[in-house]
Protein backbone atom coordinates (compact mmCIF):
# COMPACT_ATOMS: atom_id res chain seq x y z
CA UNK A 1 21.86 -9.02 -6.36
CA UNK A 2 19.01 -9.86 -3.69
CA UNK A 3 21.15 -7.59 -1.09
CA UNK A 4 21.53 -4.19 -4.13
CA UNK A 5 17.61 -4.27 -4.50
CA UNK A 6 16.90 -4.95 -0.75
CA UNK A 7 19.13 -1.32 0.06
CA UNK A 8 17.69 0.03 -3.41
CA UNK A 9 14.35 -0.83 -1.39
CA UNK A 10 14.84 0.87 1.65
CA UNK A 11 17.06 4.07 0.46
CA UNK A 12 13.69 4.43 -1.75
CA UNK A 13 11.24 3.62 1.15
CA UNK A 14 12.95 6.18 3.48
CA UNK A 15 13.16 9.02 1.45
CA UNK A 16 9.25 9.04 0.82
CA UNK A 17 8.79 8.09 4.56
CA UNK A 18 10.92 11.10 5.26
CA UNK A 19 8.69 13.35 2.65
CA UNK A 20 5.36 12.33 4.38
CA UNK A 21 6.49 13.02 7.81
CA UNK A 22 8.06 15.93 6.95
CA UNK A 23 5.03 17.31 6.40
CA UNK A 24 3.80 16.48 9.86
CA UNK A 25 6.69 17.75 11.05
CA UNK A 26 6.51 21.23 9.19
CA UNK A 27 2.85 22.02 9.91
CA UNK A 28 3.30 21.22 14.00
CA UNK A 29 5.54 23.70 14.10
CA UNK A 30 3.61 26.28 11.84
CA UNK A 31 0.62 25.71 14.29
CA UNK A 32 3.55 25.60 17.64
CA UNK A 33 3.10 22.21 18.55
CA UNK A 34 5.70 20.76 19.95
CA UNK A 35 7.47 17.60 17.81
CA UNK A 36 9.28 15.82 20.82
CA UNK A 37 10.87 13.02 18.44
CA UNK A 38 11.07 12.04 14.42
CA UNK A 39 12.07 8.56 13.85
CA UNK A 40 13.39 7.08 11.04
CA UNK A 41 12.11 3.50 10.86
CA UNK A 42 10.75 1.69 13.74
CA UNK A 43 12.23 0.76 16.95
CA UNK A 44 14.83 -0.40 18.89
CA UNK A 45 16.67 2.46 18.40
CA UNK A 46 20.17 2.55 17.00
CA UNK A 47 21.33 6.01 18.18
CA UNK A 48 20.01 9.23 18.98
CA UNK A 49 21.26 11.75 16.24
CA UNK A 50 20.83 15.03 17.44
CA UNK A 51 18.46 16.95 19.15
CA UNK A 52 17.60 20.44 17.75
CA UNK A 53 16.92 24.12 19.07
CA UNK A 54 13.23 23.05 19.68
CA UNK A 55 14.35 20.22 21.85
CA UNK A 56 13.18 17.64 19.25
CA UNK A 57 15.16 14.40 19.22
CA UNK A 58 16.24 12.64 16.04
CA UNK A 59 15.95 9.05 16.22
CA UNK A 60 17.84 6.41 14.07
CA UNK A 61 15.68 2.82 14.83
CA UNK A 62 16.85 -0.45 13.37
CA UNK A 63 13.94 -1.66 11.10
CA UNK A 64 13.88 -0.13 8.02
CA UNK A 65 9.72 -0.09 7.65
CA UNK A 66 7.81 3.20 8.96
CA UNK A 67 9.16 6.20 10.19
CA UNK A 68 7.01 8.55 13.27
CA UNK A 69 6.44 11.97 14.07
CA UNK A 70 5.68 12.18 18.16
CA UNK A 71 3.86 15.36 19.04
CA UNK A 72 3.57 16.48 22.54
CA UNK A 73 0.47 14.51 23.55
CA UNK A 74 0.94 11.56 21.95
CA UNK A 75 2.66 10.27 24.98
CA UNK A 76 -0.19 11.20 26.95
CA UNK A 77 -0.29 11.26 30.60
CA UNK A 78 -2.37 8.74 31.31
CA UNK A 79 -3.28 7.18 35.49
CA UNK A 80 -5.13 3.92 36.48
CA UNK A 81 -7.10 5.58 39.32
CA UNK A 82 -10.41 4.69 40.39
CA UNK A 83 -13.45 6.01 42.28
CA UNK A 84 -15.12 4.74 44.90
CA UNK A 85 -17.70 2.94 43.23
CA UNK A 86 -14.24 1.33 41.27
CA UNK A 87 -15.11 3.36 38.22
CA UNK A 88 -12.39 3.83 36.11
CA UNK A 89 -10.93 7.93 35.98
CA UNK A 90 -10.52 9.36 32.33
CA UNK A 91 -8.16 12.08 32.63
CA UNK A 92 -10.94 14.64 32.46
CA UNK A 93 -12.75 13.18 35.64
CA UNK A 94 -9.73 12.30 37.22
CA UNK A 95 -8.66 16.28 37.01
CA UNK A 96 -12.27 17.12 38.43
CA UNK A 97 -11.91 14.66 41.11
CA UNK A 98 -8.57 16.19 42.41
CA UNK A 99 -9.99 19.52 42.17
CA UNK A 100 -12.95 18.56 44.27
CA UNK A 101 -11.00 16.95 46.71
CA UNK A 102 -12.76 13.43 46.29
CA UNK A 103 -11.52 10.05 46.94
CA UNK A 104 -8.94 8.67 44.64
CA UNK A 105 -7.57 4.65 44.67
CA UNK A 106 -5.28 2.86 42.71
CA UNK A 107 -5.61 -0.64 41.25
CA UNK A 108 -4.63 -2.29 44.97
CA UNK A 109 -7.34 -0.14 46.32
CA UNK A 110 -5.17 2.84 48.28
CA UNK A 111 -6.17 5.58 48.54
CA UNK A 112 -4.38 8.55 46.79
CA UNK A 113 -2.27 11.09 49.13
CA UNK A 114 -2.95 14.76 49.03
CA UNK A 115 0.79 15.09 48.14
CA UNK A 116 0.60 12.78 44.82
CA UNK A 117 -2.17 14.22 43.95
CA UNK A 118 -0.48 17.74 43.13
CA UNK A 119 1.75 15.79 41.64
CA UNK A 120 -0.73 13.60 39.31
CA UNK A 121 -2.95 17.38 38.98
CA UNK A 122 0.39 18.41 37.25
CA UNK A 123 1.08 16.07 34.85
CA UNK A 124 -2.84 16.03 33.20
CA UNK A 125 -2.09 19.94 33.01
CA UNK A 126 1.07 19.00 31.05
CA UNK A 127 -1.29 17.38 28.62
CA UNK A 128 -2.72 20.85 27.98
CA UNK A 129 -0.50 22.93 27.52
CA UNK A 130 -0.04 25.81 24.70
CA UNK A 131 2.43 23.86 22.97
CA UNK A 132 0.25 20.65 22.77
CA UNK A 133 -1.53 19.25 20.05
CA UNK A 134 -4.53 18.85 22.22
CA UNK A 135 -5.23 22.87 22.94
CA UNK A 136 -5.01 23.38 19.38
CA UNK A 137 -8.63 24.52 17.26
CA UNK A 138 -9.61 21.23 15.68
CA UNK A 139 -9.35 22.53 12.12
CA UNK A 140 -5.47 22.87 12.96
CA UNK A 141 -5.27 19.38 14.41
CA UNK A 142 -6.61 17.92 11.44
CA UNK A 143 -3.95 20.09 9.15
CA UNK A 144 -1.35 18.82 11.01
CA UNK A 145 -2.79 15.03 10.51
CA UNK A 146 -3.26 15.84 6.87
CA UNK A 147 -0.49 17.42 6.04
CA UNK A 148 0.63 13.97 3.91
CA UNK A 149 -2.10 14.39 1.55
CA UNK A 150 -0.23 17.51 -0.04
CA UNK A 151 2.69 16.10 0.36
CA UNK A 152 2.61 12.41 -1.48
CA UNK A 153 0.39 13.40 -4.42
CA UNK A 154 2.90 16.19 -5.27
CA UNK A 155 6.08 13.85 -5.50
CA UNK A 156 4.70 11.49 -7.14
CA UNK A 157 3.40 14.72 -9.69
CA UNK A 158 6.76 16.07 -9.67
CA UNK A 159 8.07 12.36 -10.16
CA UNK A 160 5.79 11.83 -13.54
CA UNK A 161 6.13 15.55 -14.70
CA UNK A 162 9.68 15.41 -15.13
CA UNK A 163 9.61 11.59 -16.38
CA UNK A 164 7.39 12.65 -19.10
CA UNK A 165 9.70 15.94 -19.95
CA UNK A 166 12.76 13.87 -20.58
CA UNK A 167 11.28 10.20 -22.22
CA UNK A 168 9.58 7.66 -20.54
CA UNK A 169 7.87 4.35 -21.76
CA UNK A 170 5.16 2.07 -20.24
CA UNK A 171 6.11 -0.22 -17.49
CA UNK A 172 3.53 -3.10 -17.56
CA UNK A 173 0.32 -3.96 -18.61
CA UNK A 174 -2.98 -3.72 -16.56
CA UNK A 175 -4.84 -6.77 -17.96
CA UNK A 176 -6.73 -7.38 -14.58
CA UNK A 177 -8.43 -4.32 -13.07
CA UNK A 178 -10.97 -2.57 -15.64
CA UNK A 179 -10.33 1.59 -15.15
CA UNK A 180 -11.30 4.77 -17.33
CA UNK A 181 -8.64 6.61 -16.17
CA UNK A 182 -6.31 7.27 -18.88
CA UNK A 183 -3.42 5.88 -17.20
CA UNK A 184 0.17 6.01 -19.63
CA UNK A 185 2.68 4.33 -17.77
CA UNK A 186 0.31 0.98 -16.77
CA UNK A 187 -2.07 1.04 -19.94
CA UNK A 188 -4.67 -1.46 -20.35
CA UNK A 189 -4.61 -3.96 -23.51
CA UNK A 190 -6.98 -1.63 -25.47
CA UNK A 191 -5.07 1.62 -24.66
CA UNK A 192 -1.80 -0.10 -25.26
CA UNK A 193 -3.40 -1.49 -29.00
CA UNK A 194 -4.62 2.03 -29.97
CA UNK A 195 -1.00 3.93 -29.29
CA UNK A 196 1.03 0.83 -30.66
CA UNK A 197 2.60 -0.08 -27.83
CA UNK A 198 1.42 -3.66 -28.50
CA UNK A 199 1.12 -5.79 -31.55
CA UNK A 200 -1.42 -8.17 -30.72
CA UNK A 201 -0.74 -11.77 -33.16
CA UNK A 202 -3.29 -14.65 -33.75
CA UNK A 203 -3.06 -17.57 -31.05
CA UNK A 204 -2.82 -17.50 -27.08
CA UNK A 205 -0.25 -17.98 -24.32
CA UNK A 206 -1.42 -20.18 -21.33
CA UNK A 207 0.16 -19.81 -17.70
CA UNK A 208 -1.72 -22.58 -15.52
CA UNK A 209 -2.35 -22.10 -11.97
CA UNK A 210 -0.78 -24.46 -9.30
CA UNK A 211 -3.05 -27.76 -9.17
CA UNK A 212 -5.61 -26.52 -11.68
CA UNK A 213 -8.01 -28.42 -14.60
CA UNK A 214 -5.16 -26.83 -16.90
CA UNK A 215 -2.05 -27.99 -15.12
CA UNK A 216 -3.15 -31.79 -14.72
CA UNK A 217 -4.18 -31.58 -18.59
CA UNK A 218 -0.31 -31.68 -19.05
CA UNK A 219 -0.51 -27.79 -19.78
CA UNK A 220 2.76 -25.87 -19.17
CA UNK A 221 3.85 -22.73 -18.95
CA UNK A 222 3.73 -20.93 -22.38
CA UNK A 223 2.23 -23.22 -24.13
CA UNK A 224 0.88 -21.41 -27.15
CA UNK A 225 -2.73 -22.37 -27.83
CA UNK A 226 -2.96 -22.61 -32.30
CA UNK A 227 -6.46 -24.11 -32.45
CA UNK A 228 -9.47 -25.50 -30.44
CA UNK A 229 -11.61 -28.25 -31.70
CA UNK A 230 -9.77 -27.19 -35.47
CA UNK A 231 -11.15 -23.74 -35.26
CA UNK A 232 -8.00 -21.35 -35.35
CA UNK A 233 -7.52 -18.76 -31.89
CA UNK A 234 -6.69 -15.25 -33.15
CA UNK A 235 -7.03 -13.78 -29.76
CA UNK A 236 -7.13 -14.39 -25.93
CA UNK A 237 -11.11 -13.29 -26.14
CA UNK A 238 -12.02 -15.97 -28.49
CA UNK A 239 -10.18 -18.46 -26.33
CA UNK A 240 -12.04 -17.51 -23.41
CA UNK A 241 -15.48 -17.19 -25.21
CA UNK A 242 -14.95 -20.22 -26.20
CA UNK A 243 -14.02 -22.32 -23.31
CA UNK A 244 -17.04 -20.95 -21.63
CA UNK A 245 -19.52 -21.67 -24.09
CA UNK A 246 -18.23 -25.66 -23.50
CA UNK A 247 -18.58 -26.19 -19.86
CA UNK A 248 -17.87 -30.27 -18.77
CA UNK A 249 -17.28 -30.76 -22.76
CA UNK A 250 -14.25 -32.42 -24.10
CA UNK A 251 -11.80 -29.69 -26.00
CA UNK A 252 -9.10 -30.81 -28.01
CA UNK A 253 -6.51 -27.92 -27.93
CA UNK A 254 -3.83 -27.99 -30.74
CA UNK A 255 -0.88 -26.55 -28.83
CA UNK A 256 2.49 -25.25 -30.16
CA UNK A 257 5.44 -26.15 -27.55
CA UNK A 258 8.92 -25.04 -26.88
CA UNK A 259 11.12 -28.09 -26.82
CA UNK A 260 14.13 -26.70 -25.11
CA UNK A 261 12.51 -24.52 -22.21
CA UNK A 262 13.95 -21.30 -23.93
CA UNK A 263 12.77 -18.06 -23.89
CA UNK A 264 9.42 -18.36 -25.51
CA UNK A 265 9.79 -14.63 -27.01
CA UNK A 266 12.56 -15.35 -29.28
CA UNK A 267 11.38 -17.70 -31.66
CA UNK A 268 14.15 -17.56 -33.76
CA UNK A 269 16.76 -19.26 -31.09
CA UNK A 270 13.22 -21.70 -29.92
CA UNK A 271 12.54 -25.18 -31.04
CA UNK A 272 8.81 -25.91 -31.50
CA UNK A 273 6.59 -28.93 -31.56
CA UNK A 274 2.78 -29.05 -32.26
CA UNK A 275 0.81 -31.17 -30.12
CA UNK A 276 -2.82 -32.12 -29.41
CA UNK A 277 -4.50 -32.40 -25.95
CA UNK A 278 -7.24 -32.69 -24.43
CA UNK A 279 -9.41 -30.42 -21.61
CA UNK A 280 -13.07 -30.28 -19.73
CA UNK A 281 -13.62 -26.89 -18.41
CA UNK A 282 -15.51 -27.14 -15.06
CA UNK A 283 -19.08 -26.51 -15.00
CA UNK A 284 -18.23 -23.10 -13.58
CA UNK A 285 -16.65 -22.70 -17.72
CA UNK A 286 -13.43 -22.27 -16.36
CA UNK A 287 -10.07 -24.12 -16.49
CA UNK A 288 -7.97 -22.11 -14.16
CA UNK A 289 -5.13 -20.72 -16.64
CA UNK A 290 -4.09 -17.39 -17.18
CA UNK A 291 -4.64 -16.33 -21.05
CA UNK A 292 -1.97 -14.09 -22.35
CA UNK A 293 -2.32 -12.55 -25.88
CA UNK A 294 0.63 -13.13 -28.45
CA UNK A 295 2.09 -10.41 -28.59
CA UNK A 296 4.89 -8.04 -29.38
CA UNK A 297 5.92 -4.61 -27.48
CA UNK A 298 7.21 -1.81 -29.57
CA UNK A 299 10.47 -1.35 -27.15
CA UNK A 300 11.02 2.05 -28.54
CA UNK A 301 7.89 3.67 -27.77
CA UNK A 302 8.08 6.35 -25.32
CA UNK A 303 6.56 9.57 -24.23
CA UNK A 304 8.01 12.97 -23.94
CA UNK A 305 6.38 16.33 -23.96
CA UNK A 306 6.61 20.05 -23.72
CA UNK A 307 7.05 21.92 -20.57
CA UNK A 308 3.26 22.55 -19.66
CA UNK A 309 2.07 19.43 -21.32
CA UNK A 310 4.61 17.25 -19.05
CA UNK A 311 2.82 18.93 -15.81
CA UNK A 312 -0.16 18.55 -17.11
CA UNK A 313 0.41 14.55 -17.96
CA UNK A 314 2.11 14.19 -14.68
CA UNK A 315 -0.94 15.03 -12.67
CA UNK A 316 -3.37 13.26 -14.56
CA UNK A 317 -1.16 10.01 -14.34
CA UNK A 318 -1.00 10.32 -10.59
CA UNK A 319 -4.76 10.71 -10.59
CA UNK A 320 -4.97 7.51 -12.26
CA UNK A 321 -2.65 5.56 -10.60
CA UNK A 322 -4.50 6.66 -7.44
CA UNK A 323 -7.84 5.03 -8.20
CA UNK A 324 -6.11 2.10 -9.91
CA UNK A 325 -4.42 1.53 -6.73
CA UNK A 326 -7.70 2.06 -5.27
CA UNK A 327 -9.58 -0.26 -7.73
CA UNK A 328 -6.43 -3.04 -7.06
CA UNK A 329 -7.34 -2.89 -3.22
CA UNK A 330 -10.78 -3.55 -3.79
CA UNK A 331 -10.02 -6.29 -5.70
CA UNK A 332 -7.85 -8.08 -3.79
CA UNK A 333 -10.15 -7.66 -0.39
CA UNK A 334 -13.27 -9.72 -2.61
CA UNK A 335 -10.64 -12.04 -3.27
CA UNK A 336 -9.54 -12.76 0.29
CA UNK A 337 -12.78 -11.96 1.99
CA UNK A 338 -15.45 -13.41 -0.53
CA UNK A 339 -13.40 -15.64 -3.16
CA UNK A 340 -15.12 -17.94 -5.91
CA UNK A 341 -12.76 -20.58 -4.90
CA UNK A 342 -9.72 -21.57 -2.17
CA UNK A 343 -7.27 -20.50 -5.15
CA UNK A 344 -8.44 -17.25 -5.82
CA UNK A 345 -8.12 -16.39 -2.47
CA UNK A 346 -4.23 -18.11 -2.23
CA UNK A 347 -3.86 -15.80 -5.44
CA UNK A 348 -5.05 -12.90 -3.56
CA UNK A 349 -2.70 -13.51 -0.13
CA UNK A 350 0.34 -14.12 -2.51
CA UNK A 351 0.20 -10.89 -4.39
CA UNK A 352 0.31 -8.94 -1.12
CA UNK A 353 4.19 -7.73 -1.13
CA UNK A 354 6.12 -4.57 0.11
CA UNK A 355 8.85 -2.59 -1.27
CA UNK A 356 10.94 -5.08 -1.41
CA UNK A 357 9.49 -7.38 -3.65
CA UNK A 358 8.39 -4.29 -5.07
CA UNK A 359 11.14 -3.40 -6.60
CA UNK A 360 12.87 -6.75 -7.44
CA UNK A 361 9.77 -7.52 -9.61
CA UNK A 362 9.98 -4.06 -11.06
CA UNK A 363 13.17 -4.30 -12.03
CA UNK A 364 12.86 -7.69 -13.69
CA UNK A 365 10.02 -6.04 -16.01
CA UNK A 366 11.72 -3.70 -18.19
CA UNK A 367 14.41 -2.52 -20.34
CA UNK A 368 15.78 0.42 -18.49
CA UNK A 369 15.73 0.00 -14.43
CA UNK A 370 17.01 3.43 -13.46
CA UNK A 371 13.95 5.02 -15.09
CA UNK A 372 11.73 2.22 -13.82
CA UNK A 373 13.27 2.64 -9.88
CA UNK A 374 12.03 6.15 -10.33
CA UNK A 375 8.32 5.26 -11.72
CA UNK A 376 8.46 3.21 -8.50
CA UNK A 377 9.27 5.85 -6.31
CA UNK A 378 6.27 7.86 -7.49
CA UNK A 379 3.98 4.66 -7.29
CA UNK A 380 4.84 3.91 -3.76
CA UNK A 381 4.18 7.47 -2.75
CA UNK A 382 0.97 7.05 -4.49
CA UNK A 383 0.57 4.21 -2.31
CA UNK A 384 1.31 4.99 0.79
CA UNK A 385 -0.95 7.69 -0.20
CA UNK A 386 -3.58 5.83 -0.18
CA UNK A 387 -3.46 3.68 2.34
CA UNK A 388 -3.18 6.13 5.39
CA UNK A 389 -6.67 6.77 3.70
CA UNK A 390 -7.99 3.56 5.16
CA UNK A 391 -9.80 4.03 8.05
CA UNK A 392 -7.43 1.61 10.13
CA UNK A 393 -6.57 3.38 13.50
CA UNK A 394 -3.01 4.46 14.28
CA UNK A 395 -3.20 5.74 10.47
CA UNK A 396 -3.92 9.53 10.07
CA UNK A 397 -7.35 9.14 8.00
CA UNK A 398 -8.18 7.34 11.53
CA UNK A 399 -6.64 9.92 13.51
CA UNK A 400 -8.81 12.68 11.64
CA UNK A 401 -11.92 10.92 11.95
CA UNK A 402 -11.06 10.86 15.53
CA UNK A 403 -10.62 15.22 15.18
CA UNK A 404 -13.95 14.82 13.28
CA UNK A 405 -16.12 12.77 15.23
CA UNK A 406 -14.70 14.78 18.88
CA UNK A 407 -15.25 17.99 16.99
CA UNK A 408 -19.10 17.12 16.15
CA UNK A 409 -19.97 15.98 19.42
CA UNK A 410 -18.21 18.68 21.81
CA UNK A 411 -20.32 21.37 19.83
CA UNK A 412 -23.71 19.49 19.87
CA UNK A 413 -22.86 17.98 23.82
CA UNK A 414 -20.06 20.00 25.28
CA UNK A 415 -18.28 16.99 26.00
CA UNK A 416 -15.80 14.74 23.94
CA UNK A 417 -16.87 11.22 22.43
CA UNK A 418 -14.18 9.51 23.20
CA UNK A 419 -11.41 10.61 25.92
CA UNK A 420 -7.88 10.67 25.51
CA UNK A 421 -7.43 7.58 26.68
CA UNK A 422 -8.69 5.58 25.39
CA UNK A 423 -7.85 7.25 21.82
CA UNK A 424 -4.12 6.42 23.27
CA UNK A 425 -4.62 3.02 23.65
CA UNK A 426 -6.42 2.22 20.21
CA UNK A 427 -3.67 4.34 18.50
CA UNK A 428 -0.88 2.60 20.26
CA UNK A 429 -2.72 -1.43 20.12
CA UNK A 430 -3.03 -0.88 16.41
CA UNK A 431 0.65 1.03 15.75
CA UNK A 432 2.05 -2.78 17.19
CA UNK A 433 -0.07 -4.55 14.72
CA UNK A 434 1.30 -2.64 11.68
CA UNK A 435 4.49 -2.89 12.75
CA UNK A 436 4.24 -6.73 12.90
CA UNK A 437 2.45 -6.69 9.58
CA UNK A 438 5.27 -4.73 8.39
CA UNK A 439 7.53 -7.53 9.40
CA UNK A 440 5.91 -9.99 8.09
CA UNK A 441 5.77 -8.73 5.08
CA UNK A 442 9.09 -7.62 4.67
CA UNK A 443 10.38 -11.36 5.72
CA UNK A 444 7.79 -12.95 2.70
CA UNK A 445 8.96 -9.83 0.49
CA UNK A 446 12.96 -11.46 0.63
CA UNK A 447 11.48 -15.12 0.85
CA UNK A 448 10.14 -14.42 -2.50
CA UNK A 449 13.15 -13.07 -3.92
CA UNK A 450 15.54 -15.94 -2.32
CA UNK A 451 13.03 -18.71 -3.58
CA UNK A 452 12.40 -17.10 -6.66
């Protein structure tokens, strides 16, 4: 089962990898830039597929994590020359230099021949020419480094459109982040109370958290909490009103218990017993233990519209899930980066996952995988979306603030900000890191599953 959901992962993966650089692709050669290789995934390569009429290669590579579009200047021609005063050459001054006939040294301190520099002159005009992204106006450059922005939102609009056309239900419930949107598919408690896709019952649910006040109180998993201090729980908010208004105070939690460790959702095939026992939140009012309302889920609720209405729906939904993604990012960097305690910020590092884990956890979830697999597909776009929207070089957000910030200062200064390069080398420093960050996350993604 691990290996189905591992390919399940990376047929899905690839396909939206292959949408978003598609769009790359298509607009370079709108605009005649030359696309000198598309990858799928990230090298070593397997094979070489085929290379087309425009001389572009297609590349198989072995892991299944990224894919690339290489335009003709991304491999820049790029020299370690020197001046005399040992001044490093950007390819602009290097070209000037040549021109002028100047003195030229490499890293051992030789001088440059007349003959290799022709040579060198050549290559730095290869950077330039008409088929490069470089001599492109900077308003097509940024297109072509945008292009994914059209692309992602409208699968995963497409995705929901025709979800909500035929039937689709709710996949989970967003009881963490706090959003306005009026997301469907991941509805918060209240929206999920008003359409009746939850029955919310009296009492409360615990879940403790690893080494917690909770979990050395002799709390398990499940545990469903009746009454506190003999005044009945009708609902998770109660529970946690409560527990903070008693901070270092003795509690005495009447607790109903599944003898047999069965599933604690069917009662009917459950033995219970009631016991009593005893808590002290912290003098922060906490007890570290997630609170999860009794509930039931109305299985056969489901959505399905008209024609116009499913469009409509499907766009609005991918707004949402767009700043909840958003919202869920900003989250989990104040948990990592500025955490009320070492376990929030364990929390935080745990629920970092790819694909992978993705879609094993997705899977486990619900009551109809092949329409859940495709909710996923749309989500993923969604967030892959958003994160070539963080400014993180070697990502195209970073790559058009690069257009931007060039752009701005060549009209007020007549000269770029920052040369080639060195825009290269950031580009190419950071593509390594996300490629090991891919791997590692991939390898914790099957951990998970394996261990779990």
């Amino acid at each position: 089962m691990v290996l189905i959901w591992i390919i399940v992962s990376i047929i899905i993966f690839s396909i939206i990898i292959l949408a978003h650089e598609f769009w790359h692709f298509k607009t370079a050669r709108i605009f005649w830039v030359k696309v000198e290789e598309f990858w799928l995934w990230i090298p070593p390569k397997v094979r070489e597929i085929f290379i087309d009429k425009h001389w572009t290669k297609y590349t198989l590579n072995w892991l299944p994590l990224w894919g690339f579009v290489r335009l003709k200047w991304e491999n820049i021609n790029t020299f370690n020359l020197y001046n005399k005063d040992k001044k490093i050459f950007d390819n602009y001054s290097l070209e000037k230099a040549i021109k002028e006939n100047s003195e030229i040294f490499d890293y051992n301190w030789n001088i440059i021949l007349q003959e290799d520099k022709i040579k060198i002159l050549e290559k730095l005009k290869d950077n330039y020419a008409k088929d490069s992204l470089l001599t492109k106006s900077y308003w097509k450059q940024a297109i072509i480094i945008l292009a994914w922005i059209f692309m992602n939102f409208l699968l995963a609009g497409i995705i929901f459109s025709v979800l909500f056309f035929i039937w689709v239900s709710p996949v989970w419930i967003n009881d963490k982040i706090q959003i306005d949107a009026d997301i469907k598919l991941i509805p918060t408690p209240v929206k999920a109370s008003e359409i009746w896709l939850i029955k919310d019952n009296s009492w409360v649910y615990l879940l403790p958290i690893k080494d917690s006040i909770a979990k050395i109180s002799w709390i398990k998993d499940y545990d469903l909490v009746l009454k506190v201090n003999n005044l009945e729980i009708k609902n998770y908010i109660e529970l946690k009103n409560t527990i903070s208004l008693n901070p270092n105070k003795k509690l005495n939690l009447e607790i109903k218990r599944s003898k047999n460790n069965c599933d604690i959702s069917k009662t009917d095939k459950c033995n219970f017993e009631n016991i009593i026992l005893q808590i002290i939140p912290n003098n922060e009012w906490k007890i570290w233990s997630y609170l999860i309302p009794n509930s039931q889920i109305n299985k056969d609720f489901k959505y399905k519209y008209g024609f116009l209405d499913s469009i409509k729906y499907g766009f609005k939904e991918t707004y949402g899930q767009i700043i909840l993604t958003f919202k869920w990012l900003k989250l989990l960097a104040k948990n990592i980066f500025n955490p009320e305690t070492p376990k929030q910020r364990d929390e935080a590092i745990s629920q970092i996952s790819g694909p992978i884990w993705m879609v094993d956890f997705m899977t486990k979830s619900i009551w109809n995988w092949i329409i859940f697999i495709i909710i996923f597909w749309a989500i993923i776009s969604i967030n892959l979306w958003v994160f070539n929207l963080l400014p993180i070089p070697a990502l195209d957000w970073w790559r058009f603030l690069f257009i931007l910030i060039n752009w701005i200062i060549k009209k007020v200064f007549g000269k770029k900000a920052i040369n080639e390069n060195i825009e290269w080398l950031i580009h190419i420093l950071f593509f390594i890191f996300l490629i090991a960050l891919s791997v590692i996350i991939a390898y914790n993604d099957v951990h998970k599953i394996i261990t779990n």
